[in-house]
N, C-alpha and C. Protein backbone atom coordinates (compact mmCIF):
# COMPACT_ATOMS: atom_id res chain seq x y z
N UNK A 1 88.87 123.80 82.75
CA UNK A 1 87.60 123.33 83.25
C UNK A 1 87.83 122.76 84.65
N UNK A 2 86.94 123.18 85.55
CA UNK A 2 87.08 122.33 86.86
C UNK A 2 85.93 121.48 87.94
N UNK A 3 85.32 120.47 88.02
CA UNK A 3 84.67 120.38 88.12
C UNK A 3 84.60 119.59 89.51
N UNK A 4 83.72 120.15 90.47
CA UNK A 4 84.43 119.72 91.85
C UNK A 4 82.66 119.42 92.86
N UNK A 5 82.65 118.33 93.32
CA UNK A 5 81.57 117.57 93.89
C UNK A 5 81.44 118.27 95.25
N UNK A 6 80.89 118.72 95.88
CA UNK A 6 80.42 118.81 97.78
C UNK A 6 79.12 118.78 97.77
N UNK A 7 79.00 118.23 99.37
CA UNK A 7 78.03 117.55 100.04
C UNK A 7 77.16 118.67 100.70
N UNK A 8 76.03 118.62 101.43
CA UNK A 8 75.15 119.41 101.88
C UNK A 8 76.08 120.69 102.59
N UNK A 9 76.70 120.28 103.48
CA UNK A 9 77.58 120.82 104.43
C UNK A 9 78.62 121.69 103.58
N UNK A 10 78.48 121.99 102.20
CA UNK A 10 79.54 122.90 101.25
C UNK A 10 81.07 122.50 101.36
N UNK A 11 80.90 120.78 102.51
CA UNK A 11 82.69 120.18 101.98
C UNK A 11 82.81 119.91 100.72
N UNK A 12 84.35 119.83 100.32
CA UNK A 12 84.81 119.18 98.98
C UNK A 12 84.28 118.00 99.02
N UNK A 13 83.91 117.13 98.58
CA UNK A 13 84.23 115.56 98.26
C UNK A 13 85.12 115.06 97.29
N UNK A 14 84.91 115.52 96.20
CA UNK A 14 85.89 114.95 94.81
C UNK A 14 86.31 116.16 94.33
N UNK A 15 87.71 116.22 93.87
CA UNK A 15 87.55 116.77 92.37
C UNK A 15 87.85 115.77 91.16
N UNK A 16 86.24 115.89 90.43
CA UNK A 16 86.51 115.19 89.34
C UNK A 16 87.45 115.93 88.08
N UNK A 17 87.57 117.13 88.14
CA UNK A 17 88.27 117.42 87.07
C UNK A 17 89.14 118.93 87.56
N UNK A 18 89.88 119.01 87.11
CA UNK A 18 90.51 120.56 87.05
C UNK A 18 91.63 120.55 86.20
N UNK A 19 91.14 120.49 84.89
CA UNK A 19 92.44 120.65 83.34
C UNK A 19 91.45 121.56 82.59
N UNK A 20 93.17 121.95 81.35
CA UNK A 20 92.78 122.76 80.98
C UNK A 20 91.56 121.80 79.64
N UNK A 21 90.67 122.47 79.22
CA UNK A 21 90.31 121.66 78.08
C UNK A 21 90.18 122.70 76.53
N UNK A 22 89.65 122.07 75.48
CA UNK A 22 89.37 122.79 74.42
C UNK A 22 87.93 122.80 74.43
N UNK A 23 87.63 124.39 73.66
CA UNK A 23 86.09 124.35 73.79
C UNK A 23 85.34 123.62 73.08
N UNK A 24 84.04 123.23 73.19
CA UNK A 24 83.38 121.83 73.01
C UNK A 24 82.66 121.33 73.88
N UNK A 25 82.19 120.15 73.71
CA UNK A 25 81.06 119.46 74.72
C UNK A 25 82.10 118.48 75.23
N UNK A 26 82.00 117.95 76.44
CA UNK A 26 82.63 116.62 77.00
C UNK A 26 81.80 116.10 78.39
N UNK A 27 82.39 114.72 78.43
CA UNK A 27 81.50 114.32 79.10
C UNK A 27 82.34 113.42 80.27
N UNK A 28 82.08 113.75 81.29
CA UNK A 28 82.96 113.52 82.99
C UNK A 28 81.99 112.50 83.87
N UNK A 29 82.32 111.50 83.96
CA UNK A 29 81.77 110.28 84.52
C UNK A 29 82.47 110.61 86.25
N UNK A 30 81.72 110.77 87.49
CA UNK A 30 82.05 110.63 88.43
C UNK A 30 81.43 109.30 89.39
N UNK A 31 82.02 108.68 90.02
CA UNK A 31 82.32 107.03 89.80
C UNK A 31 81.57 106.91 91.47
N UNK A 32 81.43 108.38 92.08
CA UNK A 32 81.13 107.99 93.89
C UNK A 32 82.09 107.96 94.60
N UNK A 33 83.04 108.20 94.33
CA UNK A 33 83.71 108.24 95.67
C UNK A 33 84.47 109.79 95.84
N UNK A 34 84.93 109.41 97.03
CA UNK A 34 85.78 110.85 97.23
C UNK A 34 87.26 111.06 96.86
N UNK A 35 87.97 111.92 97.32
CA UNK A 35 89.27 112.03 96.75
C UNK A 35 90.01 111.12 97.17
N UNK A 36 89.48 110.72 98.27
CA UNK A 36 90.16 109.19 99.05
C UNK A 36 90.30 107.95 98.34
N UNK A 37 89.32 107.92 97.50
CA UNK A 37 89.30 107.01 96.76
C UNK A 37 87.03 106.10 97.70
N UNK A 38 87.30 106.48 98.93
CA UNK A 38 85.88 105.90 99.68
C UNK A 38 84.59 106.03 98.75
N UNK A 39 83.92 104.80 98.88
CA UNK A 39 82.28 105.47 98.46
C UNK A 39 82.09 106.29 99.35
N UNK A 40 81.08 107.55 98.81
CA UNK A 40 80.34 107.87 99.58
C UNK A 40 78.91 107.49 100.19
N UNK A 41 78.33 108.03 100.96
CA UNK A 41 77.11 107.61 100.82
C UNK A 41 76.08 108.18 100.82
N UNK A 42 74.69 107.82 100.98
CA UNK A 42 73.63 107.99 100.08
C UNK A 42 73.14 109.70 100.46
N UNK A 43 73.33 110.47 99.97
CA UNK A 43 73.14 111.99 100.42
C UNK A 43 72.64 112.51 98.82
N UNK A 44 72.26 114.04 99.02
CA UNK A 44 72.69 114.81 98.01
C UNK A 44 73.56 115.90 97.80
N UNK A 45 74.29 115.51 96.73
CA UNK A 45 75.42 116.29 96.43
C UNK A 45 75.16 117.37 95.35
N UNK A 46 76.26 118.53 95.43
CA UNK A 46 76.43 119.66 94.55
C UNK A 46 77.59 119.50 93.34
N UNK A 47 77.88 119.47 92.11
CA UNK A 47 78.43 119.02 91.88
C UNK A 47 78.62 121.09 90.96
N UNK A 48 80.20 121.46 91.11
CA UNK A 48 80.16 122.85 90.52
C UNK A 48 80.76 122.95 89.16
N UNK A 49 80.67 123.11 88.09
CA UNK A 49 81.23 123.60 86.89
C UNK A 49 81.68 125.38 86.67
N UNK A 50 83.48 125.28 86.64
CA UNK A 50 83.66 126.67 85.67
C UNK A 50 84.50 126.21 84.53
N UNK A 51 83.52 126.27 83.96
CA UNK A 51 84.77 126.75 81.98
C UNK A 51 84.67 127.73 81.59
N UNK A 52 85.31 128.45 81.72
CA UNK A 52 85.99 129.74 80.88
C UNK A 52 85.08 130.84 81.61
N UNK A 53 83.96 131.35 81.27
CA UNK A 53 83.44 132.30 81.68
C UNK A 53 82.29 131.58 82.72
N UNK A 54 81.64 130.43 82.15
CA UNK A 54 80.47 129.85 82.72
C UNK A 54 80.94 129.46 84.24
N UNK A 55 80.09 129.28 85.08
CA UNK A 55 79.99 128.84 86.45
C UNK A 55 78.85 128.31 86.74
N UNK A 56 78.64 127.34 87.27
CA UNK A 56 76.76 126.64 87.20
C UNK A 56 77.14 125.25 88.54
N UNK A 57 75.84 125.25 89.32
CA UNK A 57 75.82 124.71 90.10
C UNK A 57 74.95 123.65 89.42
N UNK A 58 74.80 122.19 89.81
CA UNK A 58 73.35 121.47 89.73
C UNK A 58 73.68 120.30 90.78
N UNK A 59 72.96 119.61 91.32
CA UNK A 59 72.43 118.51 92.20
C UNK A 59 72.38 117.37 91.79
N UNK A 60 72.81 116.35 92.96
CA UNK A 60 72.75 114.81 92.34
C UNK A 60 72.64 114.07 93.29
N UNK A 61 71.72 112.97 93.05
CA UNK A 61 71.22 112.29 94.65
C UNK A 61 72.05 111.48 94.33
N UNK A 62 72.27 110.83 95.33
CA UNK A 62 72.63 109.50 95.29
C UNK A 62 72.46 108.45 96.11
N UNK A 63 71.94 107.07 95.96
CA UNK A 63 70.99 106.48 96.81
C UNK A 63 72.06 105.09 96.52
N UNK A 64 72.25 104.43 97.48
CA UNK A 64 72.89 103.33 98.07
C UNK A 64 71.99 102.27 98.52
C-alpha cells in the first residue's frame, strides 16, 4: 500500500505510507506536515492511494 500527499502544484509533500499490508480495511492518520517533519499550510491537497490493483485520487483542505 502506498499512500503519498501533494499539493496543487503535483509536488510530493508526505509519504504517509508505502508498506506492504494485508488485505482489509485500515486506517492512516496524516498529522500535516511534510516529510520534513514542517506544518504545512493552509492549501488543498491530493492525497493518492495504490493497493494492489486499486489507484484513487481524493482531496483534502486544510485550513490553519
Amino acid at each position: 500500500m502506498e499512500l503519498k500527499v501533494c499539493n496543487l502544484s503535483g509536488h510530493l509533500i508526505n509519504t504517509a505510507v508505502d508498506r506492504q499490508e494485508k488485505a482489509g480495511s485500515h486506517v492512516v492518520e496524516w498529522d500535516g506536515r511534510d516529510d520534513e517533519g514542517k506544518q504545512v499550510s493552509s492549501e488543498i491537497y491530493f492525497y493518492c492511494l495504490k493497493a494492489g490493483a486499486y489507484k484513487g485520487i481524493k482531496k483534502r483542505v486544510v485550513s490553519r
